[in-house]
Structure formats: structure tokens, C-alpha cells
Protein backbone atom coordinates (compact mmCIF):
# COMPACT_ATOMS: atom_id res chain seq x y z
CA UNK A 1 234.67 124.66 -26.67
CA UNK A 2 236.38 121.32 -26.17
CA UNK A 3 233.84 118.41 -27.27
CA UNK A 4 232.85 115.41 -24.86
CA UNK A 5 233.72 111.93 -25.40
CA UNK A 6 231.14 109.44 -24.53
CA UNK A 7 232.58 106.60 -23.20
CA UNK A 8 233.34 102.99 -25.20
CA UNK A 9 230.12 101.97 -26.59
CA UNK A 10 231.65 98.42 -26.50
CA UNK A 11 233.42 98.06 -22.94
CA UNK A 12 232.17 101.44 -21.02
CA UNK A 13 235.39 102.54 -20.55
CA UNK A 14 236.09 106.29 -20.28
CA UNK A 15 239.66 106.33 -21.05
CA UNK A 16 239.35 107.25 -24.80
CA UNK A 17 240.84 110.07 -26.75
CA UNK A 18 241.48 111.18 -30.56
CA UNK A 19 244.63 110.51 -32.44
CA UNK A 20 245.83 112.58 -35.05
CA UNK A 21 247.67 110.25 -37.63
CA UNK A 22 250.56 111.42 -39.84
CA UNK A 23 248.52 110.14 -42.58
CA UNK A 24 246.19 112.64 -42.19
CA UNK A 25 243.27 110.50 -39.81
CA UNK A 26 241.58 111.75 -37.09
CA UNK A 27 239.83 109.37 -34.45
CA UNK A 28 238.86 108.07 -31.54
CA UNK A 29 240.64 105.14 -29.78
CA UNK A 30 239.86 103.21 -26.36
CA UNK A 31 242.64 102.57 -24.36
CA UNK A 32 240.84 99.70 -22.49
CA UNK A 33 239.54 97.82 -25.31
CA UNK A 34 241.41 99.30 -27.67
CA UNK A 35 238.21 99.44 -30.08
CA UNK A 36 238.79 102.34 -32.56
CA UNK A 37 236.26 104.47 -34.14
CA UNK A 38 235.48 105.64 -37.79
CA UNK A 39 238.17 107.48 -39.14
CA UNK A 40 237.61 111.76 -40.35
CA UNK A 41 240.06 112.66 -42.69
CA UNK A 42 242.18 116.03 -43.07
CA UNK A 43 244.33 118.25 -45.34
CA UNK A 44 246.52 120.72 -45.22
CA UNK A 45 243.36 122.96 -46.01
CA UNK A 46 241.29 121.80 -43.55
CA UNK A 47 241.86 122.12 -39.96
CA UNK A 48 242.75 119.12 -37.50
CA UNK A 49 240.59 120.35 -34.85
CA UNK A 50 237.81 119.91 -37.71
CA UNK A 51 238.77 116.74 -38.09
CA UNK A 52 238.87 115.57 -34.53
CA UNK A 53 235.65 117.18 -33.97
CA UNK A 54 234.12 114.98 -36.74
CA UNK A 55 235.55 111.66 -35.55
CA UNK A 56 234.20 112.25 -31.57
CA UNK A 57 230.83 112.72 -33.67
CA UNK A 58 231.32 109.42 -35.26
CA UNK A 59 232.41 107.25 -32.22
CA UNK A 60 229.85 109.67 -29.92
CA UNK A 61 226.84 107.83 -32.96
CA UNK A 62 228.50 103.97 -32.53
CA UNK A 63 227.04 104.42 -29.19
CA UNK A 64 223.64 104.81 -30.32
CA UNK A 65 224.45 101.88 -32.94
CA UNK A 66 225.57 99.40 -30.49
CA UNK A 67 222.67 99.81 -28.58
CA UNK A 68 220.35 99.78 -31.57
CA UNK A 69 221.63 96.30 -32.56
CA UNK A 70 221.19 94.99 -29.02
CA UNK A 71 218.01 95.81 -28.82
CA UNK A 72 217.10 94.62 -32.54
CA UNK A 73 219.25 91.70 -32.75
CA UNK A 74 216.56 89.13 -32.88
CA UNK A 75 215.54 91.05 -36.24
CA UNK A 76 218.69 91.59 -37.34
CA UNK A 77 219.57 87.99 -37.14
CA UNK A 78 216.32 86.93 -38.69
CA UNK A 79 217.38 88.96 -41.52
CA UNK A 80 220.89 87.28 -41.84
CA UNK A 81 219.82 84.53 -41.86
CA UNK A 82 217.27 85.48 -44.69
CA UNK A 83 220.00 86.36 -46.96
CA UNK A 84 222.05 83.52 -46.15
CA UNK A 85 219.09 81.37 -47.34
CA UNK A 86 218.69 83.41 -50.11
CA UNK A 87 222.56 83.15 -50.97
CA UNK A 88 222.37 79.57 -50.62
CA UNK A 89 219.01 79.38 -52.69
CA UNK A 90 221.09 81.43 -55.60
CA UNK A 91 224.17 79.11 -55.18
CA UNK A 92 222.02 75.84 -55.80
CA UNK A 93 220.05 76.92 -59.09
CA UNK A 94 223.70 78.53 -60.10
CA UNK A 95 224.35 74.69 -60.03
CA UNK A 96 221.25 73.27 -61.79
């Protein structure tokens, strides 16, 4: 059974495939946007198709993380810029 892979979750683009590397990567790459996808690694042992079923797993789950940070960017700002006060917070009583 040959596994489906959901468009790019960053351009919508549904000319993507997997790549086998010679240094033993699997994953998935968009030929539009040329975004690439988390990497699933592979030996000798294990079998490629393994790996290439893992990566269009991975990229198939950025999708759902893209859209989770659009629609929870307000929050996820507010909490960068939380720790960016809190950095700078640390940095001045690091000078004191």
C-alpha cells in the first residue's frame, strides 16, 4: 500500500516526494518551495521503504503544526516575548 503525501503545509503545493539519501536519510521534499521535511533515518538492517514511510508521517504532522501555530500565534508570540523579557531580566542582574 503506497502512502499519501499531503501537500506542502507551507506553499500548498502537491508536487512533493521522498528522497532516499546515500547517507542513509529518508524524506520529504517540495519541489515548489523546496521546504524539506524531518529527516527518518535507515540502515542496512532496516528497510528504506520503512524509512520513507516514517518521513511522509513526519511531513504528513508539519501540516497539522503549521496550522496549529497560525491559529495560536498570538499566544505563541506572547510567550516569546515572555522569555525574551525574562532573558533580558537575567542578562541585567548578570550585570549588577
Amino acid at each position: 500500500m503506497k502512502m499519501l503525501i499531503d501537500p506542502c503545509p507551507f506553499c500548498g503545493s502537491k508536487e512533493v516526494n521522498t528522497v532516499l539519501t546515500t547517507s542513509w536519510k529518508s524524506y520529504v521534499i517540495c519541489h515548489n518551495c523546496e521546504a524539506q521535511g524531518p529527516t527518518a533515518s535507515y540502515t542496512i538492517e532496516t528497510d528504506a521503504i520503512v524509512a520513507k514511510a516514517e518521513a511522509i508521517t513526519k511531513w504528513n504532522d508539519l501540516e497539522i503544526n503549521v496550522k496549529f501555530k497560525e491559529q495560536n500565534s498570538w499566544y505563541l508570540d506572547q510567550i516569546e516575548n515572555c522569555i525574551e523579557s525574562f532573558k533580558t531580566a537575567l542578562q541585567s542582574k548578570e550585570k549588577e
